[in-house]
Protein backbone atom coordinates (compact mmCIF):
# COMPACT_ATOMS: atom_id res chain seq x y z
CA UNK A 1 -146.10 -61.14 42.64
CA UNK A 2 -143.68 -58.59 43.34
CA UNK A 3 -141.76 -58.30 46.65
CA UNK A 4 -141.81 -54.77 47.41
CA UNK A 5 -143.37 -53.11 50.29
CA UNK A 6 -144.96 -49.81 48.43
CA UNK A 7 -148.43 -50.81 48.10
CA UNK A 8 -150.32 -49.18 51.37
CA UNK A 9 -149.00 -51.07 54.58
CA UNK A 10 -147.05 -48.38 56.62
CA UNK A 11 -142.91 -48.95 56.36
CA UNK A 12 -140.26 -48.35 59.43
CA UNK A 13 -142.41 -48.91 62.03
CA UNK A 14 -141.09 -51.66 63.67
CA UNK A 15 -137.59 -51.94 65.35
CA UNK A 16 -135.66 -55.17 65.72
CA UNK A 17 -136.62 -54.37 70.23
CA UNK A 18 -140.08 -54.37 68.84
CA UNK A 19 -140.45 -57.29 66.73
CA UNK A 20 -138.16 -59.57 68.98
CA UNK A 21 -141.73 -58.17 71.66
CA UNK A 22 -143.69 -59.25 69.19
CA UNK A 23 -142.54 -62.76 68.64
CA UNK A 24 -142.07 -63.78 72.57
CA UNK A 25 -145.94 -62.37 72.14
CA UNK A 26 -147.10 -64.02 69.45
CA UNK A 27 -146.01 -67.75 70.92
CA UNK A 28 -147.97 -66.20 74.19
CA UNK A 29 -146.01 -68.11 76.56
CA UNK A 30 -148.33 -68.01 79.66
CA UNK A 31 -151.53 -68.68 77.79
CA UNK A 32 -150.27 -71.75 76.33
CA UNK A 33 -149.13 -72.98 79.21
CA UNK A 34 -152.50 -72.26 80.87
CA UNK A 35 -154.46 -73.35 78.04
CA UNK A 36 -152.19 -76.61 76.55
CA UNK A 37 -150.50 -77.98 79.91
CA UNK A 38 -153.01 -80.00 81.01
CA UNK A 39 -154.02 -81.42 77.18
CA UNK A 40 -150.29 -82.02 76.87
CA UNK A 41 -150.01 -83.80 80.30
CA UNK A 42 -153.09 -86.31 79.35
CA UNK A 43 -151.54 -86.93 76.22
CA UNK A 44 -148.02 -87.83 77.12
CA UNK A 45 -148.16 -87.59 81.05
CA UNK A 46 -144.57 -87.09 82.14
CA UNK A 47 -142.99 -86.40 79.01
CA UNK A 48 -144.18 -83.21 78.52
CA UNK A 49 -140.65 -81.43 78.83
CA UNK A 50 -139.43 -84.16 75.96
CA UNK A 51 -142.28 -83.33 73.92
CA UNK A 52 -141.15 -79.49 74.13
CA UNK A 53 -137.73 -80.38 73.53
CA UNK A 54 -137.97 -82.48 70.71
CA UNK A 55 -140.25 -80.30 68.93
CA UNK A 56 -138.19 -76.95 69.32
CA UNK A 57 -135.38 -78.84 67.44
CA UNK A 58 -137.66 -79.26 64.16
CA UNK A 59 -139.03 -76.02 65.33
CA UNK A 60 -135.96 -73.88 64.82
CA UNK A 61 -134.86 -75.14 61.23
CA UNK A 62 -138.64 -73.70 60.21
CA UNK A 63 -137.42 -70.68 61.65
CA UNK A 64 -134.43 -70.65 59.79
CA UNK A 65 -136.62 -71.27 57.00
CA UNK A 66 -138.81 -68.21 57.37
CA UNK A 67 -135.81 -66.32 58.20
CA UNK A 68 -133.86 -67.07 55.28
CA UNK A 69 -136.59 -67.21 52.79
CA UNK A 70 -138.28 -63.42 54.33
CA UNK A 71 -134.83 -62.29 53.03
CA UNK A 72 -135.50 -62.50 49.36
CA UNK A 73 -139.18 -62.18 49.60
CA UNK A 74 -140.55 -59.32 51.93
CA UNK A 75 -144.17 -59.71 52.05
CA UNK A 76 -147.33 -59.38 54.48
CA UNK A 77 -148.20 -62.99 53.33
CA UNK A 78 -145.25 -65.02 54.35
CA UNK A 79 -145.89 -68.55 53.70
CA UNK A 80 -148.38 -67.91 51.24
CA UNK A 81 -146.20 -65.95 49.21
CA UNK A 82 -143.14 -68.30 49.25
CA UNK A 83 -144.40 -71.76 49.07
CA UNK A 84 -146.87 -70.62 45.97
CA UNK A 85 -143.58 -69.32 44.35
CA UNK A 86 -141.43 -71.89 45.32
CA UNK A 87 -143.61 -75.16 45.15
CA UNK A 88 -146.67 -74.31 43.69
CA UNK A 89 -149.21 -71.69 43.74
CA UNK A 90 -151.98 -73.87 45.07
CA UNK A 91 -150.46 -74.99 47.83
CA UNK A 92 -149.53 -71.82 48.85
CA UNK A 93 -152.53 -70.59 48.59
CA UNK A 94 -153.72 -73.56 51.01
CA UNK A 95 -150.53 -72.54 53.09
CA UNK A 96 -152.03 -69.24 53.73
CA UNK A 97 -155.69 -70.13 54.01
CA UNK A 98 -154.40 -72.86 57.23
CA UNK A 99 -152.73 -69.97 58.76
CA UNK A 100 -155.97 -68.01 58.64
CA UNK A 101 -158.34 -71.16 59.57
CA UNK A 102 -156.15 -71.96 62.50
CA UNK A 103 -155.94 -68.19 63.63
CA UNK A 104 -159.84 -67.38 63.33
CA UNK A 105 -160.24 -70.39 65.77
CA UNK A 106 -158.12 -69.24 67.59
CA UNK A 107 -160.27 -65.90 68.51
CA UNK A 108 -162.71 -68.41 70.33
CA UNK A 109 -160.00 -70.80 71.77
CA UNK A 110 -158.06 -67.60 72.78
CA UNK A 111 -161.34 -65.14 73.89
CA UNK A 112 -162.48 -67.83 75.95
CA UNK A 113 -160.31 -68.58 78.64
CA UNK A 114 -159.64 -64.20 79.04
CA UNK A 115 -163.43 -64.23 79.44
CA UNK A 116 -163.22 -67.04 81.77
CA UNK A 117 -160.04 -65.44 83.71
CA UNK A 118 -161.50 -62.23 83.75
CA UNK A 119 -164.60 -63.59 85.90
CA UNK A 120 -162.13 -65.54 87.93
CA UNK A 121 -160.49 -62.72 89.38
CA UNK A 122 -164.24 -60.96 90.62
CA UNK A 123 -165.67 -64.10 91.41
CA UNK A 124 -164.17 -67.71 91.05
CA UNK A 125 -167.68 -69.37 90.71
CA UNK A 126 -168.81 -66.77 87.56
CA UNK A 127 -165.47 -68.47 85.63
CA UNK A 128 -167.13 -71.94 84.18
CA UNK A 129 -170.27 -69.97 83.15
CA UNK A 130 -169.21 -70.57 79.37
CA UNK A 131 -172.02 -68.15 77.79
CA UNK A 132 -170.62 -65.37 80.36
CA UNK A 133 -167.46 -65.92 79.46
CA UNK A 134 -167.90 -66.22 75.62
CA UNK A 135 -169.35 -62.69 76.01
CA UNK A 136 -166.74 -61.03 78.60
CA UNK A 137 -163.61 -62.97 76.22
CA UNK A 138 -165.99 -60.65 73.31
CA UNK A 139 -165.09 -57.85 74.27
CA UNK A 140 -161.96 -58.72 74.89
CA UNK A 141 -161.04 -59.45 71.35
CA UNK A 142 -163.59 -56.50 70.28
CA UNK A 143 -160.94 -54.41 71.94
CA UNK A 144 -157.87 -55.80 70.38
CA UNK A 145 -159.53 -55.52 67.05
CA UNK A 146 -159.76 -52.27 68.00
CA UNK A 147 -156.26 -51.45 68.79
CA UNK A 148 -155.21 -53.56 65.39
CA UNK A 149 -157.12 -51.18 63.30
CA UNK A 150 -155.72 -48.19 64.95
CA UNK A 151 -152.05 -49.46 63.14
CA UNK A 152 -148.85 -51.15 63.82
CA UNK A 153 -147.61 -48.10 66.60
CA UNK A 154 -150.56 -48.52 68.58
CA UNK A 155 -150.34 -52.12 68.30
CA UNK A 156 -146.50 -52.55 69.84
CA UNK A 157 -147.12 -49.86 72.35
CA UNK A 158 -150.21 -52.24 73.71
CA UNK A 159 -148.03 -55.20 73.41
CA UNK A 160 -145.06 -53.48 75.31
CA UNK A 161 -147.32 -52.62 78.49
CA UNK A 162 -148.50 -56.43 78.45
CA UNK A 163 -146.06 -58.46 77.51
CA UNK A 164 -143.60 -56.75 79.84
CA UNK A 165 -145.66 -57.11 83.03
CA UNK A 166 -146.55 -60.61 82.26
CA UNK A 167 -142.74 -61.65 81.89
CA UNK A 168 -141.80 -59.68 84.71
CA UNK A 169 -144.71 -62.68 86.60
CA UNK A 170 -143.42 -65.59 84.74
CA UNK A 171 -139.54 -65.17 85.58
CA UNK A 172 -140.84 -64.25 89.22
CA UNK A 173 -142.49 -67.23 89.47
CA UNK A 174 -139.71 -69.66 87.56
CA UNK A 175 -137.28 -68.54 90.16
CA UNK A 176 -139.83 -69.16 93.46
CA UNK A 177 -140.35 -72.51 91.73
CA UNK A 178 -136.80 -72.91 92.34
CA UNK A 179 -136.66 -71.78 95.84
CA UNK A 180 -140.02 -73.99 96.77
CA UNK A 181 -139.94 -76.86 99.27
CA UNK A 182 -141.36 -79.83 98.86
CA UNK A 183 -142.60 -81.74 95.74
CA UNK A 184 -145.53 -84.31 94.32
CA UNK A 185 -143.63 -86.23 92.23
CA UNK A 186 -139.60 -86.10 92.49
CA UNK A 187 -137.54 -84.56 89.40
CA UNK A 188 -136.38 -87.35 86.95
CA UNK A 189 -134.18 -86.98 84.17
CA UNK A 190 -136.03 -89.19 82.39
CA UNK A 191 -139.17 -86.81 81.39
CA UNK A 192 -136.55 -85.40 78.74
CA UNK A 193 -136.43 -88.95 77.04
CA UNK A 194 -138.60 -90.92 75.12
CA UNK A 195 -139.65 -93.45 77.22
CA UNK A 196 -142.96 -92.58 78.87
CA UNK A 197 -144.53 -92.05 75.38
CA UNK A 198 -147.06 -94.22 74.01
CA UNK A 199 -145.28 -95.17 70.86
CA UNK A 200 -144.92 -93.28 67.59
CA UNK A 201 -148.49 -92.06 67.72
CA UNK A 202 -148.27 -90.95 71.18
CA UNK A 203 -144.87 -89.10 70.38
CA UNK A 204 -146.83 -87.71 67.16
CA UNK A 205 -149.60 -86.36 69.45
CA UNK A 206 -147.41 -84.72 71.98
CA UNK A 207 -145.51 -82.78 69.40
CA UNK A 208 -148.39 -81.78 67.41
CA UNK A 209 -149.61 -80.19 71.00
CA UNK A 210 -146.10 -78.82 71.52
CA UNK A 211 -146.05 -77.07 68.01
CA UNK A 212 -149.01 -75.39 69.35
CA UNK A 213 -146.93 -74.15 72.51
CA UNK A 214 -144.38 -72.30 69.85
CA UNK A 215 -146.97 -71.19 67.61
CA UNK A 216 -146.93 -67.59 66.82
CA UNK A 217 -143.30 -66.52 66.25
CA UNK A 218 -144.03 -66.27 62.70
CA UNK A 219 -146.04 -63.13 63.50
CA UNK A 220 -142.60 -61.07 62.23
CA UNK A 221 -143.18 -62.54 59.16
CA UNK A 222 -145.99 -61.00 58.59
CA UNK A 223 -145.29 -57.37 60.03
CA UNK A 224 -141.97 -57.63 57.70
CA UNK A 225 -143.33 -54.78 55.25
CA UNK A 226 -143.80 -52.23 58.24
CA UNK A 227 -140.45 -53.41 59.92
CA UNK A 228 -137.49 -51.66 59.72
CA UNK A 229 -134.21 -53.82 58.18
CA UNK A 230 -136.73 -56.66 58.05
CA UNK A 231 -134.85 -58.96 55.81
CA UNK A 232 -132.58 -59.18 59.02
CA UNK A 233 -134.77 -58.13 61.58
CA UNK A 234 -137.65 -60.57 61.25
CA UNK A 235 -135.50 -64.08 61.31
CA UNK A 236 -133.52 -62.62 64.50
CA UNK A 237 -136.58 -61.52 66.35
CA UNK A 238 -138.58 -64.79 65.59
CA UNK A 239 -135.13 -66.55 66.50
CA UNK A 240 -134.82 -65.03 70.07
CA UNK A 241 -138.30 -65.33 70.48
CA UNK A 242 -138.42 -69.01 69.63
CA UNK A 243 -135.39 -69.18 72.55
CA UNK A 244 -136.83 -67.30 74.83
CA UNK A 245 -140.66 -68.91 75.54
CA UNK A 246 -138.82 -72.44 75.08
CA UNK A 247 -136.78 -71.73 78.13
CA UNK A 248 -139.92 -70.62 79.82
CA UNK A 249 -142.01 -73.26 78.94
CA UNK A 250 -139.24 -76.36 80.08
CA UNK A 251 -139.53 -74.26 83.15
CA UNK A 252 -143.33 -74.23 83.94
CA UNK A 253 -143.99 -77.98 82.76
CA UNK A 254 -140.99 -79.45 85.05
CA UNK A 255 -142.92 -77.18 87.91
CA UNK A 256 -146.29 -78.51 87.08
CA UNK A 257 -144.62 -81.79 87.13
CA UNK A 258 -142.88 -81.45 90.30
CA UNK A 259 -145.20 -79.15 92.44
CA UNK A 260 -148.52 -80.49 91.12
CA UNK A 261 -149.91 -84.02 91.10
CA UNK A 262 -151.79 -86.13 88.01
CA UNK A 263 -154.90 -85.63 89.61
CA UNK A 264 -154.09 -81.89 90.47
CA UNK A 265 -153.35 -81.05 86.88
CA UNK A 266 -156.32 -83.15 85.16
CA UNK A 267 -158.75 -81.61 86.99
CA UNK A 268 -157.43 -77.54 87.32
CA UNK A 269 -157.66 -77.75 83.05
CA UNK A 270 -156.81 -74.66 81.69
CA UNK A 271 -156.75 -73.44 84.98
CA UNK A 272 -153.52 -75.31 86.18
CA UNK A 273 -151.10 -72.10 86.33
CA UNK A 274 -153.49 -70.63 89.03
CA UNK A 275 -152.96 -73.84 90.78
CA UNK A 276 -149.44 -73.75 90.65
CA UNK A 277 -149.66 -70.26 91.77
CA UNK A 278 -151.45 -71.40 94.79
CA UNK A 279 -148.65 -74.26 95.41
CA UNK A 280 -145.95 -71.78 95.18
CA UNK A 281 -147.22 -68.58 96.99
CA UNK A 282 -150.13 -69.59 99.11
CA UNK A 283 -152.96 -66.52 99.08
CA UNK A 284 -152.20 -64.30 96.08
CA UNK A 285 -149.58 -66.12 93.79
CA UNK A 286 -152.95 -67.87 91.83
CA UNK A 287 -154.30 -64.20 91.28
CA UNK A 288 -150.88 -63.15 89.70
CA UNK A 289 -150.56 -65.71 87.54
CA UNK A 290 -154.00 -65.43 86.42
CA UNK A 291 -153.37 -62.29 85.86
CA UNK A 292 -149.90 -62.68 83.59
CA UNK A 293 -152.23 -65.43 81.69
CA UNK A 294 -154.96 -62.94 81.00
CA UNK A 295 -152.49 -60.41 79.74
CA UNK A 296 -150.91 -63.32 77.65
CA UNK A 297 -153.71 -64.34 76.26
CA UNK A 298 -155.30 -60.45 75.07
CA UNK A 299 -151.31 -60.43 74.01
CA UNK A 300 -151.86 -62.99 71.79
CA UNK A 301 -155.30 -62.22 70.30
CA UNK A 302 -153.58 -59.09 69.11
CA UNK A 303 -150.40 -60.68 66.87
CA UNK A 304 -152.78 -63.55 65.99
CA UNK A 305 -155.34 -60.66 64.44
CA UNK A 306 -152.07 -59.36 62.76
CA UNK A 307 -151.03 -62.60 61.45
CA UNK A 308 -154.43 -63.29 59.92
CA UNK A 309 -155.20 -60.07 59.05
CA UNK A 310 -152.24 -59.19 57.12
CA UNK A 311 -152.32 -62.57 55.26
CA UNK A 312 -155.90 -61.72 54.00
CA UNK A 313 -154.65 -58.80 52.84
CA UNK A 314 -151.82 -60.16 50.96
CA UNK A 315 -154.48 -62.55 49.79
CA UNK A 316 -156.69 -59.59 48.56
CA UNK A 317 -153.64 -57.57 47.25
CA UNK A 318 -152.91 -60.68 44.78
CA UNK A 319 -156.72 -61.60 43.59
CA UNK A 320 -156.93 -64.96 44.92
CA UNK A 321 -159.41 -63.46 47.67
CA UNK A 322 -161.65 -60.57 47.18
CA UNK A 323 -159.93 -57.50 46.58
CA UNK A 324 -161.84 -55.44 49.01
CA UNK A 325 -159.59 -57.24 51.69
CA UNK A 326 -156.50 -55.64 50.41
CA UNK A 327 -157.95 -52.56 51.05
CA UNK A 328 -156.21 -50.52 53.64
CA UNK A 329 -156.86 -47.47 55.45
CA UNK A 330 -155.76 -44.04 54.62
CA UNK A 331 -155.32 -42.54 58.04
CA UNK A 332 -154.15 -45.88 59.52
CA UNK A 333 -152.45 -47.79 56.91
CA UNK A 334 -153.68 -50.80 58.65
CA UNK A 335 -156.16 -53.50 55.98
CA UNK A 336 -159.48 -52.43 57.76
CA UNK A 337 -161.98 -54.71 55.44
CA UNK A 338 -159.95 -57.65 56.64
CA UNK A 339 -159.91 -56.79 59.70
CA UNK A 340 -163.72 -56.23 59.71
CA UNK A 341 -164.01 -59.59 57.44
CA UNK A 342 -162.04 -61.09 60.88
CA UNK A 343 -164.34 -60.11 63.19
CA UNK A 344 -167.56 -60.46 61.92
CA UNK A 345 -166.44 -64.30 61.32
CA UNK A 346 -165.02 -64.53 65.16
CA UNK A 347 -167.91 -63.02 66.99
CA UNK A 348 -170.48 -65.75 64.76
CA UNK A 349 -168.21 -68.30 66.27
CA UNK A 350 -168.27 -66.83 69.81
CA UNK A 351 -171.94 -67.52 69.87
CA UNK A 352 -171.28 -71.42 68.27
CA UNK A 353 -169.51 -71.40 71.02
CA UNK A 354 -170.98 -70.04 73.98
CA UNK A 355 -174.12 -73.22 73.18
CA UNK A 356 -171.23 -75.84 72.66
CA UNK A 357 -171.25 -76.81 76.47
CA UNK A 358 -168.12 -77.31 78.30
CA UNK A 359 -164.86 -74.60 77.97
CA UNK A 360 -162.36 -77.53 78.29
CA UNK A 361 -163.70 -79.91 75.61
CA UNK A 362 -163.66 -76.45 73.21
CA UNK A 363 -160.18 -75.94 74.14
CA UNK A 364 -159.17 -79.30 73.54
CA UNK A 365 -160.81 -80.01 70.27
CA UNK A 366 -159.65 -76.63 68.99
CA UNK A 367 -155.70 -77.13 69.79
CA UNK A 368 -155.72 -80.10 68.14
CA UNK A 369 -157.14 -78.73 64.93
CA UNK A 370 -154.82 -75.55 65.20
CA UNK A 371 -152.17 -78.12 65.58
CA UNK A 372 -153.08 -79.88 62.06
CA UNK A 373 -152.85 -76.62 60.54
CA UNK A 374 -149.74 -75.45 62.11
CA UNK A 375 -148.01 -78.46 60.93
CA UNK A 376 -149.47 -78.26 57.46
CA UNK A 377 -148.11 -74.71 56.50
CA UNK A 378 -145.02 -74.92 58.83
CA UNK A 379 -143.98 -78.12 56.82
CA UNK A 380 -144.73 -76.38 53.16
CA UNK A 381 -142.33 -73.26 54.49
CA UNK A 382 -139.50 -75.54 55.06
CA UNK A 383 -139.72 -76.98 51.69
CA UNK A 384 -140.25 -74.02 50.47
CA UNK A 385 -136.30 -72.57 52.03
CA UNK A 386 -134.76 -75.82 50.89
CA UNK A 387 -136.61 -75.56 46.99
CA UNK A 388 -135.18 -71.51 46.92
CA UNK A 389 -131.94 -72.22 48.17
CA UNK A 390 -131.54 -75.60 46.27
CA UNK A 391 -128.63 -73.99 43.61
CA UNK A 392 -126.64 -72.44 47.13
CA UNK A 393 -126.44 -75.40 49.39
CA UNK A 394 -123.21 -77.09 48.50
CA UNK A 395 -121.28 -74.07 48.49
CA UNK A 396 -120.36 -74.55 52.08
CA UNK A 397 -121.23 -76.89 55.27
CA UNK A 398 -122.93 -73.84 57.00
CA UNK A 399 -125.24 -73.08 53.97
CA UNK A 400 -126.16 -77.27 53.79
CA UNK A 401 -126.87 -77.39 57.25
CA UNK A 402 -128.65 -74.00 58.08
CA UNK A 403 -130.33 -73.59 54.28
CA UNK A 404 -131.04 -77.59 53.65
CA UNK A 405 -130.51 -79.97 56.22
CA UNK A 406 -132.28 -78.42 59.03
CA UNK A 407 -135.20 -76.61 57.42
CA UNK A 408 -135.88 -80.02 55.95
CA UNK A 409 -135.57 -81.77 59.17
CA UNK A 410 -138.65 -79.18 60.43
CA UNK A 411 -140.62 -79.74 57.80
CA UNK A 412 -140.11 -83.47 57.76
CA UNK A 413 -140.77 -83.67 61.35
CA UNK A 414 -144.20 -81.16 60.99
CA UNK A 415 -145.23 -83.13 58.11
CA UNK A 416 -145.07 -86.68 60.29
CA UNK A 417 -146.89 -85.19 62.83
CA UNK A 418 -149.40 -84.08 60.98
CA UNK A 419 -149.66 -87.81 59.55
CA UNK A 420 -149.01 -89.54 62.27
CA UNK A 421 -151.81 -87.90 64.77
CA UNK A 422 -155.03 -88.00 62.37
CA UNK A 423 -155.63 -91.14 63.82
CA UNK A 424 -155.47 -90.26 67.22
CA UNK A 425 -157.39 -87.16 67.10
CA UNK A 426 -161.27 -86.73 67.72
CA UNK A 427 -164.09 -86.36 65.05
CA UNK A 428 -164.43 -82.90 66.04
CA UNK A 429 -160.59 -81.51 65.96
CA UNK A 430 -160.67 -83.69 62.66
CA UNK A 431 -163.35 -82.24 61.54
CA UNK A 432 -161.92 -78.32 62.16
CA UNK A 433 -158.70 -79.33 60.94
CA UNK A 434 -159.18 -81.09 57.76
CA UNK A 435 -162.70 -79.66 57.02
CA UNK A 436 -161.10 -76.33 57.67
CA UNK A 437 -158.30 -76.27 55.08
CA UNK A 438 -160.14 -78.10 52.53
CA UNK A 439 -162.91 -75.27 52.41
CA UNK A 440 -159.55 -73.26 51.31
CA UNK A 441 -159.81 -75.49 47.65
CA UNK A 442 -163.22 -74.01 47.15
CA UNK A 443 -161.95 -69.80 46.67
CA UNK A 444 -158.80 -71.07 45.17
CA UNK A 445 -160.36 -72.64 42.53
CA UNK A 446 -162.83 -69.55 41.44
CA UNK A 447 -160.44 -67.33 41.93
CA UNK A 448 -157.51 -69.14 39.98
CA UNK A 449 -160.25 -69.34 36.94
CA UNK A 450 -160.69 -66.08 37.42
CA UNK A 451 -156.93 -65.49 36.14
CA UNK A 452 -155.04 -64.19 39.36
CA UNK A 453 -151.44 -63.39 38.83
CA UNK A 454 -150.53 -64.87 42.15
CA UNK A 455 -151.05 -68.90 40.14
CA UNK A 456 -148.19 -67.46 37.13
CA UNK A 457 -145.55 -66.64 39.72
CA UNK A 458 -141.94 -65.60 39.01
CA UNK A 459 -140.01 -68.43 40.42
CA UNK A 460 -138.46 -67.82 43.94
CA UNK A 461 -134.98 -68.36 43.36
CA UNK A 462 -132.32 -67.07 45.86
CA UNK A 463 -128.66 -67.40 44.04
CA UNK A 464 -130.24 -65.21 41.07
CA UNK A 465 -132.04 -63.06 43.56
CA UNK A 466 -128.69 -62.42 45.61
CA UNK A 467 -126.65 -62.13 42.30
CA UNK A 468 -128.54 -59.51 41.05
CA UNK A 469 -128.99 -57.42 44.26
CA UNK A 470 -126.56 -54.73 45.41
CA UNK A 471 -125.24 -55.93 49.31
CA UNK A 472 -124.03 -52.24 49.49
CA UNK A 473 -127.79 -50.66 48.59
CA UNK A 474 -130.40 -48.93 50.66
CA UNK A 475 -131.91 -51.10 53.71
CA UNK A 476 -135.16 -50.13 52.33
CA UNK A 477 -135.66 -51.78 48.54
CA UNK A 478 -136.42 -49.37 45.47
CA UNK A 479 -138.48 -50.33 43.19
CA UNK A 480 -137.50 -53.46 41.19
CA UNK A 481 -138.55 -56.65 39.53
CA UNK A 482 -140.46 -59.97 41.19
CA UNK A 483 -137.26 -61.77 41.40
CA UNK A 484 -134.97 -59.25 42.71
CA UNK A 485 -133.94 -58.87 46.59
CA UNK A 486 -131.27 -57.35 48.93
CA UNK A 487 -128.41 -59.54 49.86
CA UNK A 488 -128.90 -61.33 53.32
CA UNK A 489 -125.77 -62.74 55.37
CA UNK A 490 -128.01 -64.69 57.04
């Protein structure tokens, strides 16, 4: 598995603006709080700003992780590409196929509510039609599908337009929350310890819903062959990113918590932004934040059809999927079979889901699940940074503790909550979780008889990758061999 970026995905198109857009995007902050604050609030009640805080800890070492290992190992397939060269090849492979299983769900758990929010705004009543709203969220993603095959420039000047307007909302919003009068439940410092959870389990459960709250960073990952300086770029975005939708999302669930009571936020669901809208600027401030969710959440459809899109490829580039999905478009240099692949599986799931019955048990069923998965190849990455950096982390305090100690941390941490929460999870997110990754064993095994290259890698190994690269070269890598990288002073 080589490591250079020559083989059809379009280079330099990304800045480090651009990609720091596309991680704040990717992590979607107003859809997940739309679409996980109330699931997060029956889980752990109060503690929902704990949860969040306690799990961006972890969080951040797996983003040092990626960061560190996307500097000696640019490619489209991230985790799949390090953790099969690092630990081994099958679970890398499984690494990959979660991020795909947990990002095709997420085209129905994602579609849904912009179908849903969409009706909302022309007629309140049209919103808990779920068929209706299966097809309007349809077209939705049809659209973004759209706007992913027309390549990467197309796809960060859509994300600029609305990704800008709905943070312009949010940080409106966190500062009227501010200003407001009057409160349901008075602020307690307390909601940032541990003691309203439910024991280890319930701790477990709340993180795994809070990992889903931070999900999506990793989209620079992915986009790191058609980023400029990406060895640098992609760990800074996904770092300032990461920083930037915690802040918001401490802000929102102290609000919800403060402005809204338990009964308030159980039964709004997925719509409890547009109630705290309502709370905070009687009349139109349940539109507008509406509004900034439904721009969130087509937002996030599009780096989620990057993530998964781009990891197919990488999948079909290395033979452990078919090959037609490395495939990639001579006009748009963009991997059109995968993205058709994508969307022919999404829009058979739209229809599962538009005769499943109610939008709320979907949503919850499905974060859970996505949570599983998230934790799975989130945990494998850390290993993965600690495993390639193994011969470098003595040499100093600030390599132990940014290259060992805290990447391990994350992974530990993702790794117990993955554990600790099957038991308190329903058949059904059980059932899409674990049924959904181990369908991954059934390709890896025809394809790995079938001889792939990707299951004989060249060993990830960062002290000989940085000893034999030239810190004074090119940003952009000439050709070389699998094991060879640009320095990183990361």
């Amino acid at each position: 598995m080589r490591t250079t970026t020559g083989r059809g995905l379009q280079p330099n198109v990304l800045g480090t603006f651009d990609t720091i857009v596309m991680a704040v995007a990717g992590s979607a902050p107003a859809y997940s709080l739309a679409a996980t604050t109330a699931v997060l609030f029956g889980t752990v009640g109060l503690a929902g700003p704990a949860a969040l805080l306690y799990c961006a800890i972890p969080m951040l070492g797996i983003v040092l992780a990626y960061a560190r290992l996307g500097r000696i190992d640019v490619n489209a397939g991230a985790g799949y590409s390090w953790v099969g060269r690092t630990l081994h090849p099958f679970l890398g492979f499984l690494s990959g196929w979660a991020l795909v299983v947990s990002a095709t769900v997420f085209m129905v758990a994602g579609s849904l509510p912009a179908g849903a929010m969409t009706l909302s705004l022309i007629d309140p009543e049209l919103a808990d039609n779920t068929p209706l709203a299966a097809a309007v969220g349809a077209g939705w993603f049809l659209m973004m599908l759209l706007v992913v095959l027309g390549g990467a420039r197309l796809t960060v000047r859509a994300q600029l337009l609305m990704s800008g307007v709905e943070m312009l909302i949010l940080v409106a919003f966190v500062l009227a929350a501010v200003l407001h009068r009057g409160h349901a439940t008075a602020f307690d410092w307390s909601w940032f310890g541990f003691e309203h959870f439910d024991g280890p389990a319930g701790f477990a459960s709340g993180a795994l819903i809070a990992a889903f709250y931070y999900w999506g960073w990793d989209v620079t990952s992915n986009l790191s062959e058609e980023t400029r300086n990406s060895r640098r770029t992609a760990g800074l975005a996904a770092l300032v990113g990461v920083g930037v939708v915690f802040l918001l999302f401490e802000a929102f669930t102290v609000a919800v918590n403060v402005l809204l009571s338990a009964g308030q936020i159980e039964s709004a669901g997925a719509n409890v932004l547009a109630v705290l809208g309502q709370e905070i600027w009687p009349g139109v401030g349940g539109k507008l934040l509406i509004l900034a969710v439904l721009l969130s959440t087509v937002a996030t459809l599009e780096t989620t059809l990057i993530q998964v899109t781009r990891s197919l490829f990488a999948m079909g580039r290395d033979r452990t999927m078919p090959a037609a999905l490395g495939t990639v478009h001579r006009r748009w240099n963009t991997p059109w079979v995968a993205i058709a692949a994508v969307g022919a599986a999404a829009l058979l799931m739209f229809g599962a889901a538009a005769a499943a019955g109610s939008m709320g048990s979907i949503l919850r069923d499905a974060v859970s699940a996505i949570g599983l998965q998230i934790a799975f190849y989130y945990g494998l990455a850390g290993i993965a940074a600690v495993v390639a950096y193994k011969g470098m982390l003595l040499t100093s305090v600030r390599n132990f503790l940014v290259g060992g100690a805290w990447p391990l941390l994350g992974a530990a941490f993702m790794l117990w909550a993955f554990v600790e929460s099957l038991g308190e999870l329903s058949t059904t997110s059980l059932t899409i979780g674990l049924g959904g990754l181990l369908a991954g064993v059934v390709p890896m095994l025809v394809y790995w008889r079938k001889g792939s290259a990707y299951y004989r890698p060249a060993r990830l190994d960062a002290a000989r990758a940085l000893a034999a690269a030239d810190p004074f070269g090119p940003t952009r890598p000439r050709a070389r061999r699998a094991d060879e990288s640009l320095a990183t002073d990361f």
